[in-house]
C-alpha atoms as a PDB file:
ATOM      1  CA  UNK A   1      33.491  -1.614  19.381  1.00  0.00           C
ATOM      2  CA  UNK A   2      31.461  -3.794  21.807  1.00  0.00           C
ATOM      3  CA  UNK A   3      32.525  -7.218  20.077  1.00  0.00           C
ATOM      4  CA  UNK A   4      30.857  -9.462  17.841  1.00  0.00           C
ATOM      5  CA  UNK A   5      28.738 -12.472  19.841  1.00  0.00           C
ATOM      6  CA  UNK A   6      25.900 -14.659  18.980  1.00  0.00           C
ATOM      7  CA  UNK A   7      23.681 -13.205  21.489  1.00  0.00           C
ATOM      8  CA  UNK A   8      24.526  -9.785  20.935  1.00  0.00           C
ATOM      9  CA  UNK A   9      23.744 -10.672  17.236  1.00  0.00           C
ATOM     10  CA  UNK A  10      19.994 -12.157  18.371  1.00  0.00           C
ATOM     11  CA  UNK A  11      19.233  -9.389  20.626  1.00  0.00           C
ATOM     12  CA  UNK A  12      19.941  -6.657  18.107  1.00  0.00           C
ATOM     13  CA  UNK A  13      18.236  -8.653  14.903  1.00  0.00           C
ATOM     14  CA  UNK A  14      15.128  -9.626  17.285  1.00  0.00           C
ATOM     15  CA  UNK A  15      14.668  -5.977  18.278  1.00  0.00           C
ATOM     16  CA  UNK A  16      15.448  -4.404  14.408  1.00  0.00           C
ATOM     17  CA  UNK A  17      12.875  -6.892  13.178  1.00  0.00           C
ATOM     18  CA  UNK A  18      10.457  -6.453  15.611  1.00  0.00           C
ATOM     19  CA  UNK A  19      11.033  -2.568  15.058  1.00  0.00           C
ATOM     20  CA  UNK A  20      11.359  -2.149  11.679  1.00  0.00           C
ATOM     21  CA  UNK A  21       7.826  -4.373  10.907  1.00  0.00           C
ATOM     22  CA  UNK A  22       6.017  -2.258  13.678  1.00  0.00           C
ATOM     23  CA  UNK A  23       7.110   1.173  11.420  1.00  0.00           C
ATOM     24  CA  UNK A  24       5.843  -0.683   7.890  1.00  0.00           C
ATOM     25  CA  UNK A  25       2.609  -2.190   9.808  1.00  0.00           C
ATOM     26  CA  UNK A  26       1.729   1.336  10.768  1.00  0.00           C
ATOM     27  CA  UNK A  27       2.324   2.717   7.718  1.00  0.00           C
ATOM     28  CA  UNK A  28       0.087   0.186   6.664  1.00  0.00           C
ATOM     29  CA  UNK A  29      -2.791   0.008   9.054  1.00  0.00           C
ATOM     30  CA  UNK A  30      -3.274   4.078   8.813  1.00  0.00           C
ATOM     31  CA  UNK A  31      -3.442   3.854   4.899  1.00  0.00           C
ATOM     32  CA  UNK A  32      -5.863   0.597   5.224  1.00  0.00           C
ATOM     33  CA  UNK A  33      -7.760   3.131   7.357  1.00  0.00           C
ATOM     34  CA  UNK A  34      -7.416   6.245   5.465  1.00  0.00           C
ATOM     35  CA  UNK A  35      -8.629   4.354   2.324  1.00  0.00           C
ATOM     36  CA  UNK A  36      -6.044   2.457   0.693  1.00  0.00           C
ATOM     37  CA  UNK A  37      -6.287  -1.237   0.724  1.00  0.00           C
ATOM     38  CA  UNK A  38      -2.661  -1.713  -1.314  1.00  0.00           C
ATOM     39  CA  UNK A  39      -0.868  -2.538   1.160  1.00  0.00           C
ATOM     40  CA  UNK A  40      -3.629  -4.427   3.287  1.00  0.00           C
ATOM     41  CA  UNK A  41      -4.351  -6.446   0.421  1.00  0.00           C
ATOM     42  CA  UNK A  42      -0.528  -7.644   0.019  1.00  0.00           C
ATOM     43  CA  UNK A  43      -0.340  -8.502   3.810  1.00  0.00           C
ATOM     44  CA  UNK A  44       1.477  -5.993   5.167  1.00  0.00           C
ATOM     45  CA  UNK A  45      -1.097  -5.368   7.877  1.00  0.00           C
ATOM     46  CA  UNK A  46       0.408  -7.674  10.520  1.00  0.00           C
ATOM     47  CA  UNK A  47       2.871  -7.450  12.830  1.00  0.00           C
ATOM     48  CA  UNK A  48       3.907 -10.992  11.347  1.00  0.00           C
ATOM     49  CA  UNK A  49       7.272 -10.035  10.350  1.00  0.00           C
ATOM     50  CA  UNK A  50       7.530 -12.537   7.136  1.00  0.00           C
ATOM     51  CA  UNK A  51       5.342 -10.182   4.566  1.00  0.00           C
ATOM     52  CA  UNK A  52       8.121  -7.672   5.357  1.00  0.00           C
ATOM     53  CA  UNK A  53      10.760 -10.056   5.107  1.00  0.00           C
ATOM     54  CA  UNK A  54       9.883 -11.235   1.761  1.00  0.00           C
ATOM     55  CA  UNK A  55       9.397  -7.922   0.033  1.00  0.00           C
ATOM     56  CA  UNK A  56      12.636  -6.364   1.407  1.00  0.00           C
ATOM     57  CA  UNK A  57      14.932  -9.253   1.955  1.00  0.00           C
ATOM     58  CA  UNK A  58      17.683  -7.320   1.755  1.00  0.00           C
ATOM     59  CA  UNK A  59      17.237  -4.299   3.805  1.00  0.00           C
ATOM     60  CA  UNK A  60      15.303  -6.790   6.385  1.00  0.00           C
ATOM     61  CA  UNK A  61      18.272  -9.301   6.553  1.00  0.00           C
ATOM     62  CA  UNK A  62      21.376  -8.752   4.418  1.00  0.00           C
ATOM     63  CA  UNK A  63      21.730  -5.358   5.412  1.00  0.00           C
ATOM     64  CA  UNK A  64      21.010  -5.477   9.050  1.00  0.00           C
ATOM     65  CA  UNK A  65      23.629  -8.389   9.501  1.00  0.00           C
ATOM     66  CA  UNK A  66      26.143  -6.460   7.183  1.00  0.00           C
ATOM     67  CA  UNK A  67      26.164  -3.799   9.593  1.00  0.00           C
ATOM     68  CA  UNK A  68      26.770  -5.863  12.634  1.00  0.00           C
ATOM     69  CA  UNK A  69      29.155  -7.348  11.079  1.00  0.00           C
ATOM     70  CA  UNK A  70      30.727  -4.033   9.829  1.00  0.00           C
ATOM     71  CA  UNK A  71      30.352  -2.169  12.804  1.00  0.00           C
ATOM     72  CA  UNK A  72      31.514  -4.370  15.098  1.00  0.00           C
ATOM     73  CA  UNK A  73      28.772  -5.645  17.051  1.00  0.00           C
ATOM     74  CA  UNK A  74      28.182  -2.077  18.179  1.00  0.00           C
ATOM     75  CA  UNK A  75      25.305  -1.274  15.607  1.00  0.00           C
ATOM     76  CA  UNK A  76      22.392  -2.603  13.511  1.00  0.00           C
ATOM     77  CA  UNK A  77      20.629  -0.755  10.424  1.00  0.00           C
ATOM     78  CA  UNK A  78      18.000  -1.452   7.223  1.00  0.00           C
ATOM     79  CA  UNK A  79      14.971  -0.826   5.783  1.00  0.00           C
ATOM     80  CA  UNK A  80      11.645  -2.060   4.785  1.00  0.00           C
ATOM     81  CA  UNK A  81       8.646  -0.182   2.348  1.00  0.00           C
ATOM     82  CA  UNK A  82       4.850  -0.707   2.530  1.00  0.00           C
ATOM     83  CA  UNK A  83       3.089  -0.687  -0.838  1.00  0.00           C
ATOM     84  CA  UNK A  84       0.894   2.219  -1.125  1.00  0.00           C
ATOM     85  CA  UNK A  85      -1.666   3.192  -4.074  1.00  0.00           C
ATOM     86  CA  UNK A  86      -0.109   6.453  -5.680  1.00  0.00           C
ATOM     87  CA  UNK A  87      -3.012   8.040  -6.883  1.00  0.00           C
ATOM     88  CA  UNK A  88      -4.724   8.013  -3.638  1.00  0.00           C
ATOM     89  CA  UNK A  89      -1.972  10.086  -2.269  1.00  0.00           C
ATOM     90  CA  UNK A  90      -2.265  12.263  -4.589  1.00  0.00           C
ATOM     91  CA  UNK A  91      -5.889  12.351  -4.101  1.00  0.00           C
ATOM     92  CA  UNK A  92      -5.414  12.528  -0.536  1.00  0.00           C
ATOM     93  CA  UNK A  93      -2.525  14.742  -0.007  1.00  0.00           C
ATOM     94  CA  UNK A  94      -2.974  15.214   3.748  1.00  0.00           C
ATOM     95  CA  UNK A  95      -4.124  11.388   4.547  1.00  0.00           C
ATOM     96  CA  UNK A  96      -0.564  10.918   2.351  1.00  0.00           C
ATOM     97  CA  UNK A  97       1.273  12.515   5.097  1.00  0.00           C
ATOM     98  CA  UNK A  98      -0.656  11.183   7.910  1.00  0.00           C
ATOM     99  CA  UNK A  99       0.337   7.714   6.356  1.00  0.00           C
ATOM    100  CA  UNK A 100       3.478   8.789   6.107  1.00  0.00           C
ATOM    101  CA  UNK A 101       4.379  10.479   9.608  1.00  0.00           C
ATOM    102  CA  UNK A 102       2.896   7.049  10.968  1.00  0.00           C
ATOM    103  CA  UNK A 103       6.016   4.860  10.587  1.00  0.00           C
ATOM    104  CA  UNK A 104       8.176   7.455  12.633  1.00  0.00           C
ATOM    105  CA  UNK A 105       5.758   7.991  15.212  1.00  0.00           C
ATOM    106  CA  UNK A 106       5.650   4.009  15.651  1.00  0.00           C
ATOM    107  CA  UNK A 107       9.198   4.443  16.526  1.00  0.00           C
ATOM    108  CA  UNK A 108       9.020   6.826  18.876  1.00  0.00           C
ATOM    109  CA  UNK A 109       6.022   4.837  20.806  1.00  0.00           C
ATOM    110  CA  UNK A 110       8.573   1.850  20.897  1.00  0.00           C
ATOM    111  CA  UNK A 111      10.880   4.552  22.745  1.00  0.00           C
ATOM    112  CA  UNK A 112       8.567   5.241  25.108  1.00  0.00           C
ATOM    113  CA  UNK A 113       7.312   1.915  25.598  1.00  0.00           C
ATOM    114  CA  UNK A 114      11.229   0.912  25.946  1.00  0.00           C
ATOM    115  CA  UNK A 115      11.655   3.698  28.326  1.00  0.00           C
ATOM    116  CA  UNK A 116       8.543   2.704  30.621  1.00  0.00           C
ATOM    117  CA  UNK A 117       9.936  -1.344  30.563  1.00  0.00           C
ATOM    118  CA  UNK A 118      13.314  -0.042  31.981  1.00  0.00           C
ATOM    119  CA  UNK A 119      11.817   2.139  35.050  1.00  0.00           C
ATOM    120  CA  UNK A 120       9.515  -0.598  35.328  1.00  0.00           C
ATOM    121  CA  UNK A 121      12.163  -3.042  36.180  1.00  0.00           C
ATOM    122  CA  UNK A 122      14.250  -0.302  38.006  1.00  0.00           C
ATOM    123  CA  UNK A 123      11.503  -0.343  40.403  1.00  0.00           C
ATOM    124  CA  UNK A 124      11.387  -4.034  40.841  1.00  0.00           C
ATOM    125  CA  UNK A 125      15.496  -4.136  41.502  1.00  0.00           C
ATOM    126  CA  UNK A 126      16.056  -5.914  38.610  1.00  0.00           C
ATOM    127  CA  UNK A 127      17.458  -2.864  36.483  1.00  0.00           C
ATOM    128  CA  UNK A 128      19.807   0.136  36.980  1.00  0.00           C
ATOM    129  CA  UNK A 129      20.886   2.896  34.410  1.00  0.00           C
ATOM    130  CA  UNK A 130      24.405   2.204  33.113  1.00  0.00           C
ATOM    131  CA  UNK A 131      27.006   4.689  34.401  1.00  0.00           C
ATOM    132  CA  UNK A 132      28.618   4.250  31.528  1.00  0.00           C
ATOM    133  CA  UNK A 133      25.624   4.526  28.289  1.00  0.00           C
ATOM    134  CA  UNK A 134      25.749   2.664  25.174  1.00  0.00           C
ATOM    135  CA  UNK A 135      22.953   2.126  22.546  1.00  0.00           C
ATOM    136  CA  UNK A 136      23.340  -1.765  23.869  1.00  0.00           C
ATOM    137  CA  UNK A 137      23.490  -0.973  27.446  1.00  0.00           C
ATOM    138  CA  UNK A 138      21.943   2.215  28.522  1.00  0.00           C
ATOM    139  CA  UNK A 139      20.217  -0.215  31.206  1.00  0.00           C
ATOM    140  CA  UNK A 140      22.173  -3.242  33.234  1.00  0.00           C
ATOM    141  CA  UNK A 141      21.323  -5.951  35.309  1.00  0.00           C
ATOM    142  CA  UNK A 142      21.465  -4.633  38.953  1.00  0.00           C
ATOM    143  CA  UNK A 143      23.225  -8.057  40.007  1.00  0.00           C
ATOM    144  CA  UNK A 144      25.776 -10.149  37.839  1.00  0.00           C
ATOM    145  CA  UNK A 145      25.060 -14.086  37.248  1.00  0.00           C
ATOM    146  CA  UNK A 146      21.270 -13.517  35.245  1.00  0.00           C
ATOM    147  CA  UNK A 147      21.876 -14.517  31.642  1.00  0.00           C
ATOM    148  CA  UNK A 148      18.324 -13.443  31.137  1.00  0.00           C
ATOM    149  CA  UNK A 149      18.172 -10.137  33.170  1.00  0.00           C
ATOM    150  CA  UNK A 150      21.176  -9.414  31.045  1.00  0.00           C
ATOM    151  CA  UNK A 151      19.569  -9.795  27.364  1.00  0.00           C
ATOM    152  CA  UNK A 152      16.862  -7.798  29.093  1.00  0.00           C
ATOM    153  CA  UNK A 153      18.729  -5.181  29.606  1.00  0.00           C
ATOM    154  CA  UNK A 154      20.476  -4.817  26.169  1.00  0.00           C
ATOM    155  CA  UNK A 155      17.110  -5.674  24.315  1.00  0.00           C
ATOM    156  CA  UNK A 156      15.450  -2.528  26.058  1.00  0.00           C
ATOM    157  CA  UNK A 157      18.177  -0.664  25.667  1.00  0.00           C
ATOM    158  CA  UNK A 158      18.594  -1.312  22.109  1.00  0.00           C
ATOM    159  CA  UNK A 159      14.939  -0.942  21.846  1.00  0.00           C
ATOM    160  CA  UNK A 160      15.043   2.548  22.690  1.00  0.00           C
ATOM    161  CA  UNK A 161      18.468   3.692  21.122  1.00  0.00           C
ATOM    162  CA  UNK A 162      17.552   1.697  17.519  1.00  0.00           C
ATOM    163  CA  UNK A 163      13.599   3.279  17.642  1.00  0.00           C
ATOM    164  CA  UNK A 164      14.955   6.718  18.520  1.00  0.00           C
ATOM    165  CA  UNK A 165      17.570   6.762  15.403  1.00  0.00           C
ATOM    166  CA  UNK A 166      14.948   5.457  13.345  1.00  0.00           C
ATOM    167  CA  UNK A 167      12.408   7.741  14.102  1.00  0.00           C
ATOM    168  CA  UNK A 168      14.164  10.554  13.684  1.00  0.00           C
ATOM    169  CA  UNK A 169      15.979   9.160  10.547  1.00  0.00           C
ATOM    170  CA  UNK A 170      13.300   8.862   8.520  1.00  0.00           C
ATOM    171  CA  UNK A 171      11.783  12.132   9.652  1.00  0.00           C
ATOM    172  CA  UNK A 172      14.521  13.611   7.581  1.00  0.00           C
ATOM    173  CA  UNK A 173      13.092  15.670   4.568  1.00  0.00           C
ATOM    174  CA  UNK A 174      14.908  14.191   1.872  1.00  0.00           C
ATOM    175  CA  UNK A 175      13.619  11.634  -0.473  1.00  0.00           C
ATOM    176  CA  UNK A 176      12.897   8.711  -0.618  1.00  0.00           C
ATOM    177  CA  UNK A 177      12.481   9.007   3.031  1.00  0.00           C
ATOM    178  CA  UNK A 178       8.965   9.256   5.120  1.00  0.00           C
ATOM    179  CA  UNK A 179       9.728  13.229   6.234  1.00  0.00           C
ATOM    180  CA  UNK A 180       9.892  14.039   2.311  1.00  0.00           C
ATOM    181  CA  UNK A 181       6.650  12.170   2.531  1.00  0.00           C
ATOM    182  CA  UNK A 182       5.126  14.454   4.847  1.00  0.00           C
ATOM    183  CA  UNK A 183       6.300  17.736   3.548  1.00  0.00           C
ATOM    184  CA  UNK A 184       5.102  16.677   0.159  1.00  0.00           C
ATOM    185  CA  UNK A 185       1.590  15.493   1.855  1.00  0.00           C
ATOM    186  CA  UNK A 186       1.633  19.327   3.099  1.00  0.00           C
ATOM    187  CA  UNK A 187       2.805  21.359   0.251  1.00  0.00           C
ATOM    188  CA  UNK A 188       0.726  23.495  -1.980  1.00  0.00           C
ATOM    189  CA  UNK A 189      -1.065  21.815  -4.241  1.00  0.00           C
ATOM    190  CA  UNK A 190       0.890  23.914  -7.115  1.00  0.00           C
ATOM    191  CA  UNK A 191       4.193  22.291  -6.328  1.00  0.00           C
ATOM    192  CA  UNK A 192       3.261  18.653  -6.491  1.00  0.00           C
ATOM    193  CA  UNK A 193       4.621  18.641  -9.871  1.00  0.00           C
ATOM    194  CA  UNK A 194       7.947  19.327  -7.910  1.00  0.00           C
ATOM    195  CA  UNK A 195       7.827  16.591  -5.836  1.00  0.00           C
ATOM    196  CA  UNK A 196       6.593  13.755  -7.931  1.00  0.00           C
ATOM    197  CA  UNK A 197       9.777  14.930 -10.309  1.00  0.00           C
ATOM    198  CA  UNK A 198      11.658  14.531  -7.415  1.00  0.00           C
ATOM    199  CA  UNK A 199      10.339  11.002  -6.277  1.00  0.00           C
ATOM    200  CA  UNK A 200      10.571   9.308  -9.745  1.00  0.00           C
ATOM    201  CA  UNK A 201      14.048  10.323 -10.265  1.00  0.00           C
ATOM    202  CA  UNK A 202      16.360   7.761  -9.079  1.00  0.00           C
ATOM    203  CA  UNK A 203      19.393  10.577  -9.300  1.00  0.00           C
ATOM    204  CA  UNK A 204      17.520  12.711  -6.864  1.00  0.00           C
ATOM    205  CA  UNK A 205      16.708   9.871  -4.465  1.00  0.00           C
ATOM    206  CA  UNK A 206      20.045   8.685  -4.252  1.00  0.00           C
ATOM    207  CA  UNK A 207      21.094  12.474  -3.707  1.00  0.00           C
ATOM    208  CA  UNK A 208      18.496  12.736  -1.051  1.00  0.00           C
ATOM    209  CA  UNK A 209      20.212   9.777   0.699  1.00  0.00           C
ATOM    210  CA  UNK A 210      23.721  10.901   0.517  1.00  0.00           C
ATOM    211  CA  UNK A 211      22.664  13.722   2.368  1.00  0.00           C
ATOM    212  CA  UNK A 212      20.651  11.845   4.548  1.00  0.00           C
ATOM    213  CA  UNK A 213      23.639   9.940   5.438  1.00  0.00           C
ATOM    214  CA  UNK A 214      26.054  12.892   5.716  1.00  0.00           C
ATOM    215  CA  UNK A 215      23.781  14.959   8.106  1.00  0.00           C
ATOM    216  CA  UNK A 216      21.936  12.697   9.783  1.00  0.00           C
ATOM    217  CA  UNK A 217      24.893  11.819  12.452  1.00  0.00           C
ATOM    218  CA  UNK A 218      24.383  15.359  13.143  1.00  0.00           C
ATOM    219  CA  UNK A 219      21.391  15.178  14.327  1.00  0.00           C
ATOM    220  CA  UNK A 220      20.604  11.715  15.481  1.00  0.00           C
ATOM    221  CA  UNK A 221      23.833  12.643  18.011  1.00  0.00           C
ATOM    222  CA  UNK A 222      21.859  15.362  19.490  1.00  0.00           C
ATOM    223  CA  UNK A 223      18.613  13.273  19.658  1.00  0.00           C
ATOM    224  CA  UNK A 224      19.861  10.215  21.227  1.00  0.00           C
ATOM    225  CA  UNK A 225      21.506  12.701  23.609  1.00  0.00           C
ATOM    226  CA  UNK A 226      18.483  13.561  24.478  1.00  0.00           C
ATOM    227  CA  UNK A 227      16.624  10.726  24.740  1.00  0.00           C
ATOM    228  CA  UNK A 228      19.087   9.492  26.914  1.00  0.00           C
ATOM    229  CA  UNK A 229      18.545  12.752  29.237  1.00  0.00           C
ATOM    230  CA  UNK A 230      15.144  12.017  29.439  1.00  0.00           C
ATOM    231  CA  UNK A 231      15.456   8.358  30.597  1.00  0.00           C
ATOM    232  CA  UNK A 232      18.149   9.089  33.244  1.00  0.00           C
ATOM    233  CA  UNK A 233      15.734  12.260  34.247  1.00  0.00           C
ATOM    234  CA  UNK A 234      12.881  10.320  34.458  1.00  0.00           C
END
């Protein structure tokens, strides 16, 4: 456990928030572009995090500090959804999964963009990789006695060890999350029958999240893993 503190608590809900509305605004802007105004015309094309807030309260807040909390300072998680028009998905099977693939592909830009921050800073001696990774500290200040360089640090670092497990979270294929999404976008039109039984049954969504949960330290392990091999490679 890395311990419970106020500023630990700030840096981690700044960085889920700013993450988790970046993911629903994408969803958003590519179905505003693809031809579906739903969500657009309920706000939730802005990186303004309050539409988000106030349609998922609790995955956006009681969720995310629950799991602090729970976790012991160590880890943050929730969720957030983007109103979309259902029968222009199914009109639009492959725009559906574009849509769809959009959110996790938001995270993984944030990875890279946290990625590019830390070397950036590296370079500028203000920065150097921890010899001792966590998802709060894969970067450190180079010197001790900057507050700021310090929240810096963590905040990068948890921007690229949050955006990685949430990428490739969601990119699971199990409903209700955004990889189900994209395999139904790119299934056979003969098995969509399949798939909407499976999205509009609340038994199979909850199944799809059990497993999600079970198998997803599996393979988050081996992703952040790898992540982290790329940003000590680099």
């Amino acid at each position: 456990m890395n311990g419970i503190t106020l500023p630990g608590l700030l840096v981690w809900y700044v960085v889920f928030l700013f993450s988790t509305t970046f993911h629903e605004f994408m969803h958003a802007f590519v179905a505003y572009r693809a031809g579906d105004t739903t969500a657009y015309e309920g706000g939730q094309v802005t990186l303004d995090p309050m539409p988000h807030l106030r349609r998922s309260p609790f995955g956006m807040i009681a969720w995310p500090l629950l799991s602090f909390l729970i976790s012991g300072g160590g880890w943050m998680f929730g969720w957030a959804s983007a109103p979309y028009d259902r029968h222009w998905a199914d009109r639009n099977p492959t725009r559906y999964a574009l849509m769809s693939a959009s959110g996790p592909l938001a995270n993984f830009l944030l990875v890279g963009v946290g990625m590019f921050a830390i070397h950036l800073l590296m370079g500028q001696g203000l920065l150097v990789l921890s010899s001792a990774p966590r998802l709060d500290s894969l970067a450190i200040a180079a010197r001790d006695g900057s507050p700021a360089i310090d929240a810096l640090a963590m905040a990068l670092s948890v921007l690229v060890s949050l955006n990685v497990v949430l990428g490739v979270f969601n990119l699971l294929p199990v409903p209700p999350l955004d990889g189900f999404s994209v395999v139904e976008g790119l299934a056979p039109r003969s098995a969509a029958g399949f798939f909407q039984t499976v999205r509009y049954t609340p038994a199979y969504q909850f199944l799809g999240l059990a497993v999600a949960w079970y198998l997803g330290p599996a393979i988050i392990g081996p992703a952040l893993g790898i992540a982290v091999g790329v940003l000590y490679a680099l």
